[in-house]
C-alpha atoms as a PDB file:
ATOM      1  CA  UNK A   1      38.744  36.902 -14.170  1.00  0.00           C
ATOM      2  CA  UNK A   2      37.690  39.398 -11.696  1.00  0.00           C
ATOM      3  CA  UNK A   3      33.805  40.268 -11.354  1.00  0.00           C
ATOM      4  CA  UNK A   4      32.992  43.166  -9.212  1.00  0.00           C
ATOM      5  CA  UNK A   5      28.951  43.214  -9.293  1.00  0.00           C
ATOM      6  CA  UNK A   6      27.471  39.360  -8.293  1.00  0.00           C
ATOM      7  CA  UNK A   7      24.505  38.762  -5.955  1.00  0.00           C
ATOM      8  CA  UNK A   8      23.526  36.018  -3.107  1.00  0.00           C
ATOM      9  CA  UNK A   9      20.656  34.874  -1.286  1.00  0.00           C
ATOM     10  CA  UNK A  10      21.114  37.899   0.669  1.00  0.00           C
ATOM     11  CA  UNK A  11      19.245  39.615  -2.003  1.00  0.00           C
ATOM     12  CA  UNK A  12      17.337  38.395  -5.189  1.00  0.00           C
ATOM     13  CA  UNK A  13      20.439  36.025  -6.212  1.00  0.00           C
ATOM     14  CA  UNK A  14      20.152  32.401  -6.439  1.00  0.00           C
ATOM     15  CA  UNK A  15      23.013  30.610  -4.527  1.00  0.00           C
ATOM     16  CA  UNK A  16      24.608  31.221  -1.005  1.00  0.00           C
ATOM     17  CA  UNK A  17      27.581  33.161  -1.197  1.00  0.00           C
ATOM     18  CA  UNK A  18      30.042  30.047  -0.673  1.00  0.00           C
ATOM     19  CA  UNK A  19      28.394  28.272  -3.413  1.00  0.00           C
ATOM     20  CA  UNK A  20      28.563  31.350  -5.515  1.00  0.00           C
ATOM     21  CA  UNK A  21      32.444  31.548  -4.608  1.00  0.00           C
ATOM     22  CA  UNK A  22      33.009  28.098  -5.768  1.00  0.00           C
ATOM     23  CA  UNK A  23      31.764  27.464  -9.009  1.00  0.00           C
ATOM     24  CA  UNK A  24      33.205  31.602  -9.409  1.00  0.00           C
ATOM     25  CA  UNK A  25      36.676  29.790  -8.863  1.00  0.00           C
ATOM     26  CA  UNK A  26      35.879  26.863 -11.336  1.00  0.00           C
ATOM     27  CA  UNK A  27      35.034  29.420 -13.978  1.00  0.00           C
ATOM     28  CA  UNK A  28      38.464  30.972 -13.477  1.00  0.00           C
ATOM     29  CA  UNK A  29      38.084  33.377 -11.105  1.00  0.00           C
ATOM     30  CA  UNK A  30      40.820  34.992  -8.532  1.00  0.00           C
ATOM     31  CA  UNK A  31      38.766  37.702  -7.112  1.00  0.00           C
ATOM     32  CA  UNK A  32      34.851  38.631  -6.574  1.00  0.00           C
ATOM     33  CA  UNK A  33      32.618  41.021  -5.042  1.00  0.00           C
ATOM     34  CA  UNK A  34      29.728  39.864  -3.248  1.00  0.00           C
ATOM     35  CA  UNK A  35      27.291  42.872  -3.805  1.00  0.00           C
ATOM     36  CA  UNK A  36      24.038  42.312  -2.691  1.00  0.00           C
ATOM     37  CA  UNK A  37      20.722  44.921  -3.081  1.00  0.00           C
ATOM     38  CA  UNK A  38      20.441  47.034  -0.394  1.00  0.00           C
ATOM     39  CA  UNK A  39      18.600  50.091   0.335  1.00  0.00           C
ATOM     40  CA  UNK A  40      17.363  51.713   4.266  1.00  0.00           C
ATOM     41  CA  UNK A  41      15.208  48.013   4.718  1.00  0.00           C
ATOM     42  CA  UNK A  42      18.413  46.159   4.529  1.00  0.00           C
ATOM     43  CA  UNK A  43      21.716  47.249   4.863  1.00  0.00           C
ATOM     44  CA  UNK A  44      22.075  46.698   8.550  1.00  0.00           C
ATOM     45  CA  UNK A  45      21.256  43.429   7.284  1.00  0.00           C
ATOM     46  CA  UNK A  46      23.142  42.448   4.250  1.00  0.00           C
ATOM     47  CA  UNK A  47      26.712  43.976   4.956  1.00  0.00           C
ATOM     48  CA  UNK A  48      27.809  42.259   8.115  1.00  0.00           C
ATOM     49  CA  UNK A  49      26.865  39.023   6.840  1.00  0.00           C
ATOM     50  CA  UNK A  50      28.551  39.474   3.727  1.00  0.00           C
ATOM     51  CA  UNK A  51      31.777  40.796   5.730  1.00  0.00           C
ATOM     52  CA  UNK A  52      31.727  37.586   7.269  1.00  0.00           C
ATOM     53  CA  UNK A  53      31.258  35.123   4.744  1.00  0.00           C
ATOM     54  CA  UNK A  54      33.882  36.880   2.654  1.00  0.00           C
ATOM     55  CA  UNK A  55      36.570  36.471   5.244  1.00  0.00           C
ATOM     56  CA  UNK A  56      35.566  33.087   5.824  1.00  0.00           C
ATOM     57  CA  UNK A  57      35.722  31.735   2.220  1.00  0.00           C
ATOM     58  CA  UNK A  58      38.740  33.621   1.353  1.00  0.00           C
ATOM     59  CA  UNK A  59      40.555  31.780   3.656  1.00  0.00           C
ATOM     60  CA  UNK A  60      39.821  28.473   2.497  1.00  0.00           C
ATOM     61  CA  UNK A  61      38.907  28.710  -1.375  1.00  0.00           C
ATOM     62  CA  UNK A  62      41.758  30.026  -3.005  1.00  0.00           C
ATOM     63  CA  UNK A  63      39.708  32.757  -4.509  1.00  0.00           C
ATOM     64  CA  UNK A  64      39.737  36.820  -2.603  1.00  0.00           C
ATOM     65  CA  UNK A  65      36.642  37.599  -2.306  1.00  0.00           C
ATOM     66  CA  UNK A  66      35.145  41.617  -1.477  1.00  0.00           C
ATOM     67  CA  UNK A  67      32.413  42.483   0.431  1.00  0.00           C
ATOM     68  CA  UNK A  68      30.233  45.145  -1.232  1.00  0.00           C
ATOM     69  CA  UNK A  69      26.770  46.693  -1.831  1.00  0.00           C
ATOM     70  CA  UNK A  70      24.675  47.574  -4.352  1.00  0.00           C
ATOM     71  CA  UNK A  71      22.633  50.047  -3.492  1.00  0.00           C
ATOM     72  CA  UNK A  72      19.314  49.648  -5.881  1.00  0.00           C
ATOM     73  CA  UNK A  73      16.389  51.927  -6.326  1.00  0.00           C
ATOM     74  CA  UNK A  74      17.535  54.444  -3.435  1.00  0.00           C
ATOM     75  CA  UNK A  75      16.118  57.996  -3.851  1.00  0.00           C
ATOM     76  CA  UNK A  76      19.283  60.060  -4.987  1.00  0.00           C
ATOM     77  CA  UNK A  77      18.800  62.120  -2.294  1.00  0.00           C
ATOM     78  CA  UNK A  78      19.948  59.195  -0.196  1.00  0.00           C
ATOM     79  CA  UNK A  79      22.492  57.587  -2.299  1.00  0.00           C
ATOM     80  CA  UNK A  80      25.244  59.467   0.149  1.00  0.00           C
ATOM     81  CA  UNK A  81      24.352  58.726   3.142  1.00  0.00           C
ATOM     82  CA  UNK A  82      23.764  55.235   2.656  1.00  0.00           C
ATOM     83  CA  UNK A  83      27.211  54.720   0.601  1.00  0.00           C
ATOM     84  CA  UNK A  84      29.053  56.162   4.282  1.00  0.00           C
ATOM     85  CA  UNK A  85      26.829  53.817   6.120  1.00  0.00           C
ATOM     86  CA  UNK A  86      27.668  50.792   4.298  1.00  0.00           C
ATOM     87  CA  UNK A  87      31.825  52.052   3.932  1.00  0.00           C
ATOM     88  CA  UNK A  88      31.177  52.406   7.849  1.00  0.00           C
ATOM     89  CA  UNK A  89      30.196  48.816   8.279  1.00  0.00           C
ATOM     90  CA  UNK A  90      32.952  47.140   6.330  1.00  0.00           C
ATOM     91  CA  UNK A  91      32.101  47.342   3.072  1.00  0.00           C
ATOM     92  CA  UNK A  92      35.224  47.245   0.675  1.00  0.00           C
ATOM     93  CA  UNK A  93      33.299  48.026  -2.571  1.00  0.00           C
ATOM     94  CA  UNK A  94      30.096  50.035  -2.869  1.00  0.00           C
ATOM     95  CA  UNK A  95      27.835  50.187  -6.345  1.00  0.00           C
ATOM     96  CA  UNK A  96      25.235  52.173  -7.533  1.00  0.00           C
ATOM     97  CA  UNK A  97      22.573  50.360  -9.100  1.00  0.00           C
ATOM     98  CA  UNK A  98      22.613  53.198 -12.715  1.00  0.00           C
ATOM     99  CA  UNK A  99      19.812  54.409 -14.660  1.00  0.00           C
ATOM    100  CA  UNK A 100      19.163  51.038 -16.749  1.00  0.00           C
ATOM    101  CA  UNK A 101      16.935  51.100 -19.641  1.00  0.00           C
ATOM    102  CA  UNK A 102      15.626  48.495 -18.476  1.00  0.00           C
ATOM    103  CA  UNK A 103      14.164  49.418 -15.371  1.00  0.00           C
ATOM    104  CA  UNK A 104      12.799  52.453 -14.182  1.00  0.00           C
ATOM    105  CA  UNK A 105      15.661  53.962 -11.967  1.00  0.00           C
ATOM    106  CA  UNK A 106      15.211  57.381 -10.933  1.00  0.00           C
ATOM    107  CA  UNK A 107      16.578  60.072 -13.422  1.00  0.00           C
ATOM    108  CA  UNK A 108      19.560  61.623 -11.217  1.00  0.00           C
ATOM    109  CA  UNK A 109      20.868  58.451  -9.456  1.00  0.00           C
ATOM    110  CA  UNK A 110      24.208  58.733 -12.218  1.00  0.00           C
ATOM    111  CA  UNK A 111      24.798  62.084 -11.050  1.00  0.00           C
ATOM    112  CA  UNK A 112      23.966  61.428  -7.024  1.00  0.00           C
ATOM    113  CA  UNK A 113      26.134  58.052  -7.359  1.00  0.00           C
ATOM    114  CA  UNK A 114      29.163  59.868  -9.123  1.00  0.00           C
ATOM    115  CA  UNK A 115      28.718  62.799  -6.979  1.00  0.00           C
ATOM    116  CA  UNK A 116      28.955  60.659  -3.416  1.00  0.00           C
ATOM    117  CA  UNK A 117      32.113  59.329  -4.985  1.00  0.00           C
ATOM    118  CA  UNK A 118      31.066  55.504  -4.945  1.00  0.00           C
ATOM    119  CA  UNK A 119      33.285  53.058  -6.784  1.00  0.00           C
ATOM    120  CA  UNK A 120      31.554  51.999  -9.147  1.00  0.00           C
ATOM    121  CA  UNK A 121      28.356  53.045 -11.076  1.00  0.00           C
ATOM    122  CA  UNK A 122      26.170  49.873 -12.562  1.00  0.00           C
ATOM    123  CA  UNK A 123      25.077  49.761 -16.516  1.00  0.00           C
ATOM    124  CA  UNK A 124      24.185  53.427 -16.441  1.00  0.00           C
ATOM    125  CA  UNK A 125      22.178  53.127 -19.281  1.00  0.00           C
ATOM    126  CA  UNK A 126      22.105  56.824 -22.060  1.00  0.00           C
ATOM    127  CA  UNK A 127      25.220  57.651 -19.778  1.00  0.00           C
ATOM    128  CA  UNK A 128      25.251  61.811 -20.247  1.00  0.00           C
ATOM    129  CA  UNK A 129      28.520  63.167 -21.430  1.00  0.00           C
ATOM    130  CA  UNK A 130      27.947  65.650 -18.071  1.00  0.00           C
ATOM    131  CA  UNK A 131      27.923  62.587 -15.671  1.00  0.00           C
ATOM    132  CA  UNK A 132      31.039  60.504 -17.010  1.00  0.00           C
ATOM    133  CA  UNK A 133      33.194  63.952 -17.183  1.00  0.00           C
ATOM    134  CA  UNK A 134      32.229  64.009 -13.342  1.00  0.00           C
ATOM    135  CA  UNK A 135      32.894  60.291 -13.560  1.00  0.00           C
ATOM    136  CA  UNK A 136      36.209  61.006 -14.645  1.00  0.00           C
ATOM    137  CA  UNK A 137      36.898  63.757 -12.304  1.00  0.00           C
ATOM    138  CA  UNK A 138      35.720  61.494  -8.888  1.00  0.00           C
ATOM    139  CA  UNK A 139      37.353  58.318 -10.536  1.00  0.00           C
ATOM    140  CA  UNK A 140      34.176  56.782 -10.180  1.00  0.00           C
ATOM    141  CA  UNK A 141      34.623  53.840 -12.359  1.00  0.00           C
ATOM    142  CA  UNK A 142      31.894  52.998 -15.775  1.00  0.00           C
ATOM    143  CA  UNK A 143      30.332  49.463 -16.196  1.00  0.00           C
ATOM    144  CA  UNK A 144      30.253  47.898 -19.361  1.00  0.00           C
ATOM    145  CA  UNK A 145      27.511  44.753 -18.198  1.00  0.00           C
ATOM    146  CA  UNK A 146      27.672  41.369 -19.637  1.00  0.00           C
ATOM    147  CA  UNK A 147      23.815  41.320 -17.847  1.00  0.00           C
ATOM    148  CA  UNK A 148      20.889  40.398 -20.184  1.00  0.00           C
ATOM    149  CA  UNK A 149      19.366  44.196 -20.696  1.00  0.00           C
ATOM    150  CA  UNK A 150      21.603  45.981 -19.307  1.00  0.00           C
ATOM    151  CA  UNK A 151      24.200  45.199 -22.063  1.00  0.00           C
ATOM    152  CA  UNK A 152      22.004  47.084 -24.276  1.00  0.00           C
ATOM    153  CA  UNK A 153      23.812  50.350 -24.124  1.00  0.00           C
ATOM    154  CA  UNK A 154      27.459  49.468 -23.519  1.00  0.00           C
ATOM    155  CA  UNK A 155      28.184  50.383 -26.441  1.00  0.00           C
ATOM    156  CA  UNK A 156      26.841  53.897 -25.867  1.00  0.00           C
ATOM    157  CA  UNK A 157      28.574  53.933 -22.145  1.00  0.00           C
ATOM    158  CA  UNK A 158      32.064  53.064 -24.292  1.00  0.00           C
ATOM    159  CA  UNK A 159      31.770  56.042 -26.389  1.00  0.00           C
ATOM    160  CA  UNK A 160      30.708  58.706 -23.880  1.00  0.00           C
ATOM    161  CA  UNK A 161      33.544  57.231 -21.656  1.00  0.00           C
ATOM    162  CA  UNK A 162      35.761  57.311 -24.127  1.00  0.00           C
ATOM    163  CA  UNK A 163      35.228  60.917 -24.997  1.00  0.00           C
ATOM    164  CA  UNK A 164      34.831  61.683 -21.653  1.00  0.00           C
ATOM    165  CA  UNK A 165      38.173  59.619 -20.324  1.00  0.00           C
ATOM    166  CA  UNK A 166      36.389  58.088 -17.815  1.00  0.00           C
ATOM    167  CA  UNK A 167      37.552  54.473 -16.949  1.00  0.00           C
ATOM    168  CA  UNK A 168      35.736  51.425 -17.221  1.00  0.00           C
ATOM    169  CA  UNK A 169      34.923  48.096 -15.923  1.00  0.00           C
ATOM    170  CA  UNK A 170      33.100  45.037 -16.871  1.00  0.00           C
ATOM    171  CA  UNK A 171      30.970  43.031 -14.543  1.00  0.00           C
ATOM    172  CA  UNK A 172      28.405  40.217 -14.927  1.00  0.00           C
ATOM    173  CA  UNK A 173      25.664  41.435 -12.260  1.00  0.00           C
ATOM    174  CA  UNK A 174      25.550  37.434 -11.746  1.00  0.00           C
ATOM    175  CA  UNK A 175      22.176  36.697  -9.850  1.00  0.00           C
ATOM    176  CA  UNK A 176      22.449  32.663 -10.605  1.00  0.00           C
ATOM    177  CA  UNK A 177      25.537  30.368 -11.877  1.00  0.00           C
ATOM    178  CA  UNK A 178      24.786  30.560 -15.764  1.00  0.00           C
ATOM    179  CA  UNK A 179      25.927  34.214 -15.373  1.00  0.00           C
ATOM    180  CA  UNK A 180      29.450  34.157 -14.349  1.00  0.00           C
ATOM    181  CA  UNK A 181      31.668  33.610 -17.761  1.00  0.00           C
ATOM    182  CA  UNK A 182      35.331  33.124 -18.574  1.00  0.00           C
ATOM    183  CA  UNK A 183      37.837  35.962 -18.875  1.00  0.00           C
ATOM    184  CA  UNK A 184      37.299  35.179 -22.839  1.00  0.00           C
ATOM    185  CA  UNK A 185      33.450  36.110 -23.247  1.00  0.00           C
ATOM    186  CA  UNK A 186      34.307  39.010 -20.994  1.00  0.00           C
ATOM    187  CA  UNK A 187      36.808  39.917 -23.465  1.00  0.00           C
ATOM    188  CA  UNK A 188      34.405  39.420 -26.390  1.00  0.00           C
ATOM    189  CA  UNK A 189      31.542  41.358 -24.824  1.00  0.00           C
ATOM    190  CA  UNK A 190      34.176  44.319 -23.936  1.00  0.00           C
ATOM    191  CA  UNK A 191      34.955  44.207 -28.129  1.00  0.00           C
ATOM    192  CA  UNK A 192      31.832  43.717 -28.901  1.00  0.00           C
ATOM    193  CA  UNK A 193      30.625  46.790 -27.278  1.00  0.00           C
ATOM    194  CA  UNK A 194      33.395  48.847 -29.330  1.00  0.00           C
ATOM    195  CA  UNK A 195      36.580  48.996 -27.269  1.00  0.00           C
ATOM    196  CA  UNK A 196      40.170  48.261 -28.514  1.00  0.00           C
ATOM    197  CA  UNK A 197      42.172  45.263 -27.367  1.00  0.00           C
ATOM    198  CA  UNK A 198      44.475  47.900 -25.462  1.00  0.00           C
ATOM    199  CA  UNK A 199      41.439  49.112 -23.940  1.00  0.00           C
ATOM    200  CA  UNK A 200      40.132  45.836 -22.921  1.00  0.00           C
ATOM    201  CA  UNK A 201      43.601  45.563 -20.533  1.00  0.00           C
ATOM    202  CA  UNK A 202      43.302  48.573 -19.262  1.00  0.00           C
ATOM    203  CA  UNK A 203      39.144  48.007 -18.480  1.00  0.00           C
ATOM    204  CA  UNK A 204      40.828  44.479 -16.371  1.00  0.00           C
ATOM    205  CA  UNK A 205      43.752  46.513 -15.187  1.00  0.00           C
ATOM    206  CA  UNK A 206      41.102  48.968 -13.576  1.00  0.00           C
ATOM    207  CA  UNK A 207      39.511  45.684 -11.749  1.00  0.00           C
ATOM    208  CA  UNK A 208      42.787  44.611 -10.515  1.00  0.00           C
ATOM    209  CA  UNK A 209      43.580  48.163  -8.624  1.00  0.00           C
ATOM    210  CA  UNK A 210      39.916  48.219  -7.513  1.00  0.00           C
ATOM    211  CA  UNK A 211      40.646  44.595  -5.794  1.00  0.00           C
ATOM    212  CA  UNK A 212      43.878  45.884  -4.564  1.00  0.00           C
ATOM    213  CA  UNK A 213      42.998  49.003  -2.901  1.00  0.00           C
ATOM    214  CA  UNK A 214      39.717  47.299  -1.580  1.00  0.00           C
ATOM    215  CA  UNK A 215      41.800  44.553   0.615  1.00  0.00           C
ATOM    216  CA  UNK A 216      44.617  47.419   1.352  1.00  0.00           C
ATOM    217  CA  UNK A 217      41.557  49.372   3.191  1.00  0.00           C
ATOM    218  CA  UNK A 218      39.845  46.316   4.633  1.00  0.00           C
ATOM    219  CA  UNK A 219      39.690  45.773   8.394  1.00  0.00           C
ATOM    220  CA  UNK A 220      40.085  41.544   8.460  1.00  0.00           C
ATOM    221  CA  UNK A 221      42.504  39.489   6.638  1.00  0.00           C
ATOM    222  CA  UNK A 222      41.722  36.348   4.784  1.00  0.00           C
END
């Protein structure tokens, strides 16, 4: 199992990232992203720190863990700066928090995060047919959510992205332990939203090359 969206105490999550880490590895896991919220307040703030830890607990729990962002609520206008200034301060993975139906996210922030070429856009809600061909053209990669809410239009963001060949992954957007899940309910929530059993591989395949060109580009070695 590989889950590229999870939150810490660093931002509204629940357990500190080596706790996180562990029971990830119980539940199967091999690789994670720590991505906490960020915005201007707290970047500085979050990314070094999660730099850090994710160096240090690679090295001794047998599970690779990638330090991220996910930059949440940020005026479109800013999503591009801020996505440099978190690459520029180590981290491996950045996220755009999408336009959620479940929240009131800022109509544009698809099209900014696509457009500053981010890796991956968050549950991006009535996905526009416009934003995952651009999706497709950046290889900004799609998330199908396994999050509470934000699940509620995977099935939508499956269609357009198939239609639209855009490529897909599936995250949890774990805040507390009772989200992370097995590699099976992942699975199940991936056909449950509509896609094939070959495109289920290719969704985990996606993770896989987003973990493996993340640690190729990183600056410390676990």
């Amino acid at each position: 199992m590989i889950d590229l969206h999870t939150h810490s105490i660093f931002s509204d999550g629940e357990l500190i990232p080596s706790e996180l880490a562990r029971r990830a590895k119980v539940m199967g896991y091999h690789a994670m992203a720590i991505t906490d919220h960020g915005d201007h307040s707290n970047i500085d703030f979050i990314v070094p720190r999660i730099v850090k830890v994710c160096q240090e607990i690679s090295a001794s729990y047998d599970i690779q863990l990638v330090p991220g962002i996910e930059l949440t609520h940020v005026p479109p206008i800013f999503i591009a700066e801020l996505a440099k200034e978190a690459r520029r301060m180590g981290a491996r993975i950045v996220v755009v928090h999408g336009e959620t139906i479940v929240e009131p996210v800022i109509v544009g922030t698809n099209a900014a995060a696509i457009e500053a070429s981010v890796d991956i856009l968050a549950h991006p809600g009535l996905l526009t047919e416009e934003d995952a061909l651009l999706a497709a053209r950046k290889s900004v990669f799609l998330e199908i959510s396994a999050r509470k809410g934000h699940s509620l239009t995977n099935g939508h963001v499956v269609t357009v992205a198939r239609q639209c060949k855009a490529s897909l992954v599936l995250n949890t957007d774990s805040h507390s332990p009772h989200d992370l899940i097995h590699a099976g309910m992942a699975r199940k929530i991936a056909e449950g939203a509509g896609m094939t059993a070959e495109e289920v591989e290719t969704m985990f395949k996606n993770s896989e090359n987003i973990v493996r060109k993340a640690l190729s580009a990183r600056k410390y070695k676990a």
